[in-house]
C-alpha atoms as a PDB file:
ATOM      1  CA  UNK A   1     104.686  97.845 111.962  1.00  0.00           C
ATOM      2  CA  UNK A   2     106.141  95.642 108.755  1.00  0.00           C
ATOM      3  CA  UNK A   3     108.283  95.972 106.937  1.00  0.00           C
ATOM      4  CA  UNK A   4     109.001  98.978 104.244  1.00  0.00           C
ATOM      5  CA  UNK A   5     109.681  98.137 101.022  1.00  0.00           C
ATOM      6  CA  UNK A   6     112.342 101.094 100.570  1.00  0.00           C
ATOM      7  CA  UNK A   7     113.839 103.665 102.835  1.00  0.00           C
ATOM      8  CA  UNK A   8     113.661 107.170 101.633  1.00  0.00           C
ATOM      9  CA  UNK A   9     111.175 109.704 103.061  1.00  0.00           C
ATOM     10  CA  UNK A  10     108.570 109.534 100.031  1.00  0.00           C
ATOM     11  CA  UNK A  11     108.638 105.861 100.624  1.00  0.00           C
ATOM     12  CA  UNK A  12     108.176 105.835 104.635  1.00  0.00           C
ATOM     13  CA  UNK A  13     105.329 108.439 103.854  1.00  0.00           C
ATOM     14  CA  UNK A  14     103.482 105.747 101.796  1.00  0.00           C
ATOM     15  CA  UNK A  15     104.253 102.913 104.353  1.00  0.00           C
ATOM     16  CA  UNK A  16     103.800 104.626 107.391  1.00  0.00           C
ATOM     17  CA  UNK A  17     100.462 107.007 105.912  1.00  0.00           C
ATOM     18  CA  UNK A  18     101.668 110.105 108.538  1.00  0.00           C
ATOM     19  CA  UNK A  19      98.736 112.706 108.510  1.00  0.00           C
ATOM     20  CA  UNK A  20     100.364 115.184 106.687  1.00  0.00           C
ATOM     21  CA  UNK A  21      97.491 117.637 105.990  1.00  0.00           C
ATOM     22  CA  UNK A  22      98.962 120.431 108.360  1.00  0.00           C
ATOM     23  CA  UNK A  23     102.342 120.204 106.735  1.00  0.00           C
ATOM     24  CA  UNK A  24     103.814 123.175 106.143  1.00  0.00           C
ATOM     25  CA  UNK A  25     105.148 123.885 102.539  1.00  0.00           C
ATOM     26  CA  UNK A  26     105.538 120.913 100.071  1.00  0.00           C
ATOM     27  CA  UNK A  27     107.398 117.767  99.506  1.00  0.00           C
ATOM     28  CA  UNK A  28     111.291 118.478  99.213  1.00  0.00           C
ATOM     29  CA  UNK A  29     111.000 122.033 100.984  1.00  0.00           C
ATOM     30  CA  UNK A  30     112.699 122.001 104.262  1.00  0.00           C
ATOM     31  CA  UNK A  31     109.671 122.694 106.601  1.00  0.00           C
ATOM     32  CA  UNK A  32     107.565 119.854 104.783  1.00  0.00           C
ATOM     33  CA  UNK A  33     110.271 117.196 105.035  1.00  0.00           C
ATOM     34  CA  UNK A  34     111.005 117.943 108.773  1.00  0.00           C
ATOM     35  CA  UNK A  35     107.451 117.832 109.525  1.00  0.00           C
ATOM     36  CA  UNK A  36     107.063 114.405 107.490  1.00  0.00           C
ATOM     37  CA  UNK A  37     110.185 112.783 109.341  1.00  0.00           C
ATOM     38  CA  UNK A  38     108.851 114.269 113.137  1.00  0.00           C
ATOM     39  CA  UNK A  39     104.935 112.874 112.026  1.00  0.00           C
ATOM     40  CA  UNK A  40     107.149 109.157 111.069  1.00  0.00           C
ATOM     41  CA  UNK A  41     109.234 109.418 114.586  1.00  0.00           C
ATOM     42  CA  UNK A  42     105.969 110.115 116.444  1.00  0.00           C
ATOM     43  CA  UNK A  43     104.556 106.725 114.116  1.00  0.00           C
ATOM     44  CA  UNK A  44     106.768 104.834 115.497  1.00  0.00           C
ATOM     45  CA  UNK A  45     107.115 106.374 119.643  1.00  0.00           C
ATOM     46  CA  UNK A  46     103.283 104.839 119.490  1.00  0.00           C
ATOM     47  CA  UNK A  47     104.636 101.489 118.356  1.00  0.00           C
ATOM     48  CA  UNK A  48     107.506 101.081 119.878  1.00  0.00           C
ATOM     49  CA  UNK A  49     107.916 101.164 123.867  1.00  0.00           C
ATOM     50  CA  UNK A  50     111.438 102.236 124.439  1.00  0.00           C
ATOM     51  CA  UNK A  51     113.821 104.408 122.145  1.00  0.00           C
ATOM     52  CA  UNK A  52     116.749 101.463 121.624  1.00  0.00           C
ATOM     53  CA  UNK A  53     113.331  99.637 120.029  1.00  0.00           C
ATOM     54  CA  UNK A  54     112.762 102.348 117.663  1.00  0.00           C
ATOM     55  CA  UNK A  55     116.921 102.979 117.129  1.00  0.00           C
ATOM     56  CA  UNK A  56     116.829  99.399 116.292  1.00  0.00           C
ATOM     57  CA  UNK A  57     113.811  99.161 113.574  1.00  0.00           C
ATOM     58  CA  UNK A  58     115.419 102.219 112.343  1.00  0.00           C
ATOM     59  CA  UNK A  59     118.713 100.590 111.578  1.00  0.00           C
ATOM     60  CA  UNK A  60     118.574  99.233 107.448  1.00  0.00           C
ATOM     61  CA  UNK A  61     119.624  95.819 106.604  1.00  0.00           C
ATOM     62  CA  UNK A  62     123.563  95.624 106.664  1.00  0.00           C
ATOM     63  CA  UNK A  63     124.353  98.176 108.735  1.00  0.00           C
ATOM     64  CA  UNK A  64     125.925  97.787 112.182  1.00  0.00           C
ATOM     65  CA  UNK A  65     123.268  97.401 115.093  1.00  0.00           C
ATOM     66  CA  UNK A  66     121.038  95.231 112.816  1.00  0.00           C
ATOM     67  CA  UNK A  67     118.735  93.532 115.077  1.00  0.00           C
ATOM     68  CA  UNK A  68     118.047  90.030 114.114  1.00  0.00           C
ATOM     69  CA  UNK A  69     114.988  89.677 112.627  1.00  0.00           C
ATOM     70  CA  UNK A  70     113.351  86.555 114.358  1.00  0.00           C
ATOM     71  CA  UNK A  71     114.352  88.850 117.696  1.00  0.00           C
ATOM     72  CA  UNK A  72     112.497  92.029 116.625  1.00  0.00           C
ATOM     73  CA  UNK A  73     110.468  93.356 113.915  1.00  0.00           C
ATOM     74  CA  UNK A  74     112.496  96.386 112.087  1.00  0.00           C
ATOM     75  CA  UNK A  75     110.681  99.195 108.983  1.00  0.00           C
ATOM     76  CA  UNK A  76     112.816  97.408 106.136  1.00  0.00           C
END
């Protein structure tokens, strides 16, 4: 998975490219945005073998729990 450019949800949409088409609701309505962010967790569960792996690609630049990035490939 590389790198996303930014790390809101309208931006991990376009990077990620979640099928979406069974969302309920619409972008910035509860339902839709939960749905989104479960269809991105799911993403990344078929990348990523073990849940530190996907804490860690999770974690954005500068924040404690940065992995390094030689060490391990991260969304940002």
């Amino acid at each position: 998975m590389l790198a996303a450019p930014k790390y809101g949800l309208d931006a991990l949409i376009k990077h990620v490219k979640p099928d979406l088409s069974q969302a309920p609701a619409q972008r910035h309505r509860a339902t839709f945005d939960a749905y989104a962010t479960a269809q991105l967790l799911i993403a990344m569960a078929k990348h990523y073998d073990r849940w530190d792996h996907i804490v860690a690609a999770a974690v954005p630049p500068g924040l404690p729990g940065t992995p390094e990035p030689e060490q391990e490939p991260t969304l940002w």
